[in-house]
N, C-alpha and C. Protein backbone atom coordinates (compact mmCIF):
# COMPACT_ATOMS: atom_id res chain seq x y z
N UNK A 1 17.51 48.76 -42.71
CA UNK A 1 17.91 50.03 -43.28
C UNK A 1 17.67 51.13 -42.25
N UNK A 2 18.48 51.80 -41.80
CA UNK A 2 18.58 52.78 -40.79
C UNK A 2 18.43 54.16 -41.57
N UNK A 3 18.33 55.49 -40.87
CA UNK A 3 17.46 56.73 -41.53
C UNK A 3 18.63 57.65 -40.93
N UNK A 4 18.95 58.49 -41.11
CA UNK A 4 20.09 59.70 -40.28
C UNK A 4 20.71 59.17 -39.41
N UNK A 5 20.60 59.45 -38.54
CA UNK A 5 22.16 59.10 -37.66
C UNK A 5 21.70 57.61 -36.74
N UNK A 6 20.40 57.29 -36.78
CA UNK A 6 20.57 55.88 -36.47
C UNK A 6 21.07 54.53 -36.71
N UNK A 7 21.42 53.28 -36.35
CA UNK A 7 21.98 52.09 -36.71
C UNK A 7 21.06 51.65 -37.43
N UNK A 8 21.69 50.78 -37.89
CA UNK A 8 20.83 49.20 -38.59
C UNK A 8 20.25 48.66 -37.47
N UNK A 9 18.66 48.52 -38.13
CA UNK A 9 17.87 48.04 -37.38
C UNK A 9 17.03 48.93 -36.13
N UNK A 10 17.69 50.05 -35.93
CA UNK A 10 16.73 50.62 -34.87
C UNK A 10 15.86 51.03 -34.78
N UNK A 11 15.10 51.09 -36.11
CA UNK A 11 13.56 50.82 -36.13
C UNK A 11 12.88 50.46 -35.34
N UNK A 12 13.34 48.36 -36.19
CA UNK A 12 12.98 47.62 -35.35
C UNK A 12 12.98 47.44 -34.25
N UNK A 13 14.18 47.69 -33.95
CA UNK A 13 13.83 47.51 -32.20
C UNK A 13 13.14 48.46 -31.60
N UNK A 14 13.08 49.45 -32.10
CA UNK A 14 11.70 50.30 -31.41
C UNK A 14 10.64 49.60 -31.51
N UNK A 15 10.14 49.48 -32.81
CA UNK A 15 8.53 48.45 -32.65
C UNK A 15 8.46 47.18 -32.00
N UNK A 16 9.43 46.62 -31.78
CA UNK A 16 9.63 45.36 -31.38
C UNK A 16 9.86 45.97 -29.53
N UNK A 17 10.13 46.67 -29.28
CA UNK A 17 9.65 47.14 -27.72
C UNK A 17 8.62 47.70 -27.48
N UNK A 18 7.65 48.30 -28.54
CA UNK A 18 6.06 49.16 -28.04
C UNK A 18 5.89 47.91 -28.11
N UNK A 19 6.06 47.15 -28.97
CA UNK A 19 5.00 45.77 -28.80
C UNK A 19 5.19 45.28 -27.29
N UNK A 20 6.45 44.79 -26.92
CA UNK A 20 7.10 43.57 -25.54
C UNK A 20 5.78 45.09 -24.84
N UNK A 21 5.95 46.40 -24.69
CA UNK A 21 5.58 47.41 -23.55
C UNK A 21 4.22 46.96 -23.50
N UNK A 22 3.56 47.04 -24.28
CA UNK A 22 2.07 46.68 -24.72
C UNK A 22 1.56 45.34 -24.05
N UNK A 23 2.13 44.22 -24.40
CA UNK A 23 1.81 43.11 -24.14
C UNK A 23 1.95 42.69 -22.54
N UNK A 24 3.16 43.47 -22.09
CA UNK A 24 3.41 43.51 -20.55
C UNK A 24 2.84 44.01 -19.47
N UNK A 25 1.64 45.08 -20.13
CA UNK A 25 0.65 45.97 -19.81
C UNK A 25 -0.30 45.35 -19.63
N UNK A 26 -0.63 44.14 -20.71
CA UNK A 26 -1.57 43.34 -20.86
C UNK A 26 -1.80 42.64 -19.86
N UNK A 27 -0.81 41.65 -19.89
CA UNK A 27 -0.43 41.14 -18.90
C UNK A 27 -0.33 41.20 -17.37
N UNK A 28 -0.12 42.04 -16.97
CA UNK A 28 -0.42 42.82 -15.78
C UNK A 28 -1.73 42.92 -15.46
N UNK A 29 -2.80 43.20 -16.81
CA UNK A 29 -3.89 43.39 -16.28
C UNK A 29 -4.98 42.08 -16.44
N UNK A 30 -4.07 41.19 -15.50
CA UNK A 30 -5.15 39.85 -16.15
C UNK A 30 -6.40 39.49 -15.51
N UNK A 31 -7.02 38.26 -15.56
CA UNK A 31 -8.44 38.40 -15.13
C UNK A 31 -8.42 38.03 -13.71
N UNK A 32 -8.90 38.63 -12.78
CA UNK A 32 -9.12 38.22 -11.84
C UNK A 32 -9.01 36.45 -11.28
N UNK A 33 -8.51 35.88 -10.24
CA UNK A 33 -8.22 34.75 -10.01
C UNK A 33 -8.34 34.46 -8.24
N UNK A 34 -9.16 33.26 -7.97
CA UNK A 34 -9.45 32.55 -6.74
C UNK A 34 -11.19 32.68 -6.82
N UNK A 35 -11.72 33.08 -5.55
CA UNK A 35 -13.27 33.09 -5.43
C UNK A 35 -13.45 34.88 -5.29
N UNK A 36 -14.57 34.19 -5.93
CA UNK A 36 -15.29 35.91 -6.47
C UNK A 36 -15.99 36.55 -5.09
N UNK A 37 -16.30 37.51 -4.81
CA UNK A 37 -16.78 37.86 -3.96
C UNK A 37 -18.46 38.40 -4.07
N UNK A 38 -19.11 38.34 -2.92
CA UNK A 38 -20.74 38.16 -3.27
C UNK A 38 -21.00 39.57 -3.01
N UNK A 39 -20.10 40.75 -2.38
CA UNK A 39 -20.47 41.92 -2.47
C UNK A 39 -19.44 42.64 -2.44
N UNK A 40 -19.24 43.96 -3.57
CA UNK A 40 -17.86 44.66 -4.23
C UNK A 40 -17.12 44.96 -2.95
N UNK A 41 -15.87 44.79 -3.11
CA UNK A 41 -14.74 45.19 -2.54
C UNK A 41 -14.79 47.04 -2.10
N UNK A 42 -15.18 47.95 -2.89
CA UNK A 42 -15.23 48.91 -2.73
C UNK A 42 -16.10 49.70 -2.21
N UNK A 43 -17.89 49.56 -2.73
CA UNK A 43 -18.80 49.94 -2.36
C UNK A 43 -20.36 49.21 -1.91
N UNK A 44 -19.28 47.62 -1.56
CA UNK A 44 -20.37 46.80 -0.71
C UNK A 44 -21.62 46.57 -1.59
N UNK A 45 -21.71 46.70 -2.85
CA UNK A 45 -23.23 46.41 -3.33
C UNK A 45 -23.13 45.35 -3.85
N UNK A 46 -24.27 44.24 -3.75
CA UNK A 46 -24.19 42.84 -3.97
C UNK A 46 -23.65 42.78 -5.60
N UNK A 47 -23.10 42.14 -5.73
CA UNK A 47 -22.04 41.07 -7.18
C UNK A 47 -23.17 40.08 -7.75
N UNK A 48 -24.12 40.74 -8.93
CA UNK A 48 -24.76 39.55 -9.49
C UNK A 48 -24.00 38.21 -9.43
N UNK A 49 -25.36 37.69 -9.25
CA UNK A 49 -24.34 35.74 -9.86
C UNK A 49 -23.46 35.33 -11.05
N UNK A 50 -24.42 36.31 -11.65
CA UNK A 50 -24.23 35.70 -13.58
C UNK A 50 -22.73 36.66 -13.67
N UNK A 51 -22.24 37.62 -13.22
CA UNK A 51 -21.25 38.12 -13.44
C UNK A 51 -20.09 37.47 -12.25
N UNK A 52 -20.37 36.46 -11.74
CA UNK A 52 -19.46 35.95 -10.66
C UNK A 52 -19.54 34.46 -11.17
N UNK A 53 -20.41 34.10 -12.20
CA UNK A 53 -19.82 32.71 -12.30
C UNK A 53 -19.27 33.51 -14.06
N UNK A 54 -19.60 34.49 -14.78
CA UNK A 54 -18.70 34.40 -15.68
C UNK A 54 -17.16 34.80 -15.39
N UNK A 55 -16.68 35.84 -14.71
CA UNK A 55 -15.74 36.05 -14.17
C UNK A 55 -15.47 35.60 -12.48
N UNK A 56 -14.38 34.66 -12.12
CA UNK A 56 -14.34 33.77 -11.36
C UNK A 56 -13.75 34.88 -11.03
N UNK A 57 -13.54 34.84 -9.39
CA UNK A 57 -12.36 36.00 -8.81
C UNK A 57 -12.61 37.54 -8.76
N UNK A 58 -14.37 37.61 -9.62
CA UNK A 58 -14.28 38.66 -9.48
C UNK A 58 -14.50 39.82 -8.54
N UNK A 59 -13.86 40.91 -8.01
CA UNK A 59 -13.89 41.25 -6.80
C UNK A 59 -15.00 42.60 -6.39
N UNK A 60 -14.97 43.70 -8.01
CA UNK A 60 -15.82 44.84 -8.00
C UNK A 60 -17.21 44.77 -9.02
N UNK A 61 -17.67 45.42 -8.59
CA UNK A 61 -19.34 45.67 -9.53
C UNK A 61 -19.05 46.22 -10.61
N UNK A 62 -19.78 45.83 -11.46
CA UNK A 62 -19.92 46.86 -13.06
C UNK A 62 -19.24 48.39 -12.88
N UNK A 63 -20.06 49.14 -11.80
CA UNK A 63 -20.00 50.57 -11.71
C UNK A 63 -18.56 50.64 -11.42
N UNK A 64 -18.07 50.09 -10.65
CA UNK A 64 -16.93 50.27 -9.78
C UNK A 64 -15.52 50.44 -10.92
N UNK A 65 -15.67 49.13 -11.58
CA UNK A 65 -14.77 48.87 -12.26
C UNK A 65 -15.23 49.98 -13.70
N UNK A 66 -16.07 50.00 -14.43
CA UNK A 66 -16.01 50.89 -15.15
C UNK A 66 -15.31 52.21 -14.67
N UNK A 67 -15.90 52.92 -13.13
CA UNK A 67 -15.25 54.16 -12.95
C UNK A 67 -13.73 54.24 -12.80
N UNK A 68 -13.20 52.62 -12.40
CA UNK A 68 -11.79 52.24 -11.77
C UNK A 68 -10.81 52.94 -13.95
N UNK A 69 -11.80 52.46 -14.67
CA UNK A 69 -11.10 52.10 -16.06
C UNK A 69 -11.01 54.00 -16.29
N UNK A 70 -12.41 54.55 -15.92
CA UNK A 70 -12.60 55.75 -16.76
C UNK A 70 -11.29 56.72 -15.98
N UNK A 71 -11.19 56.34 -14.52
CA UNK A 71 -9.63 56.89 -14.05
C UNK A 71 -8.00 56.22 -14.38
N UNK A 72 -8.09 55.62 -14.92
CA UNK A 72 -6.48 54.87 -15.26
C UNK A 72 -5.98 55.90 -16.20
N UNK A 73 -5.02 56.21 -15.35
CA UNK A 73 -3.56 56.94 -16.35
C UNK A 73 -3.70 56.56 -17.79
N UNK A 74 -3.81 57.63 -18.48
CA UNK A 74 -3.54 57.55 -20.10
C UNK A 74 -1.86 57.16 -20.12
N UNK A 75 -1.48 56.40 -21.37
CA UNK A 75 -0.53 55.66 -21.41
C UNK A 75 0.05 56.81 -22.88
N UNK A 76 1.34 56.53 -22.82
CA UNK A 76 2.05 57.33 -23.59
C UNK A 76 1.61 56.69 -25.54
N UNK A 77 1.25 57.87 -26.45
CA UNK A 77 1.45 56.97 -27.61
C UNK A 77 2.40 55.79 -28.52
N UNK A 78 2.08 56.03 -29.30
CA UNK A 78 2.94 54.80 -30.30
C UNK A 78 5.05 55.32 -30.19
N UNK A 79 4.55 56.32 -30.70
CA UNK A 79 6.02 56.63 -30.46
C UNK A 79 6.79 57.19 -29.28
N UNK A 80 6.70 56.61 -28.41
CA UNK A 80 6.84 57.58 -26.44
C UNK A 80 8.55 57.38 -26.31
N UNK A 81 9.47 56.77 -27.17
CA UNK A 81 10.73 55.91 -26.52
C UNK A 81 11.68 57.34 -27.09
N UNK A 82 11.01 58.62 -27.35
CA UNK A 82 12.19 60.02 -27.75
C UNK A 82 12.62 60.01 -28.84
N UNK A 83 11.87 59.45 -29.86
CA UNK A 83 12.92 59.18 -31.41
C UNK A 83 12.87 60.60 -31.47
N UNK A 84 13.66 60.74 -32.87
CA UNK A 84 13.70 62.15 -33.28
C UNK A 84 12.44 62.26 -34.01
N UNK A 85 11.87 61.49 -34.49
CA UNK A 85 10.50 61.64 -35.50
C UNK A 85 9.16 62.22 -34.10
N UNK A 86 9.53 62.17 -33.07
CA UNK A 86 8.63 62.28 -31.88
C UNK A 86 9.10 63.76 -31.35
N UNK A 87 9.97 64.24 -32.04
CA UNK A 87 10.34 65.29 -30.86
C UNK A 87 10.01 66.62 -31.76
N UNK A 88 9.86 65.80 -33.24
CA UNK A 88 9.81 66.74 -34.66
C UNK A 88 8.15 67.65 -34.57
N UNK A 89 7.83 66.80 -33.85
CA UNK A 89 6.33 67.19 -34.21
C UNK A 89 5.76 68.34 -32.89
């Protein structure tokens, strides 16, 4: 069931693309892979063990990667694809 001047179905296919956007995001950000390294990539401070045999591959320290997360681009909300219900508000 479509709403004003949209088709049948274009709802769905909106939610059915935040989802594919979401999951592809995911994806992208997967776990580290090969041999871990014994001191961070960035600021050289030794890589506990216990965090190098739980994450294999892994390359940065706690600190590093937390600060790497607290800078990542905010990502657009639920509705980012221009509906008219997005432009209303």
């Amino acid at each position: 069931m479509a709403g004003g001047w949209s088709r049948d179905g274009a709802v769905g296919e909106q939610i059915e693309a935040s989802i594919n956007d979401e999951l592809a995001r995911l994806k992208a950000r997967r776990a580290p892979v090969g041999e871990s390294l014994t001191h961070c990539a960035e600021c050289e401070e030794p890589i506990p063990e216990a965090r190098r045999r739980a994450l294999p591959g892994v390359k940065l320290c706690i600190d590093c990667v937390t600060e790497r997360d607290r800078r990542a681009a905010p990502r657009g909300g639920i509705n980012r694809r221009g509906s008219k219900d997005s432009q209303l508000k």
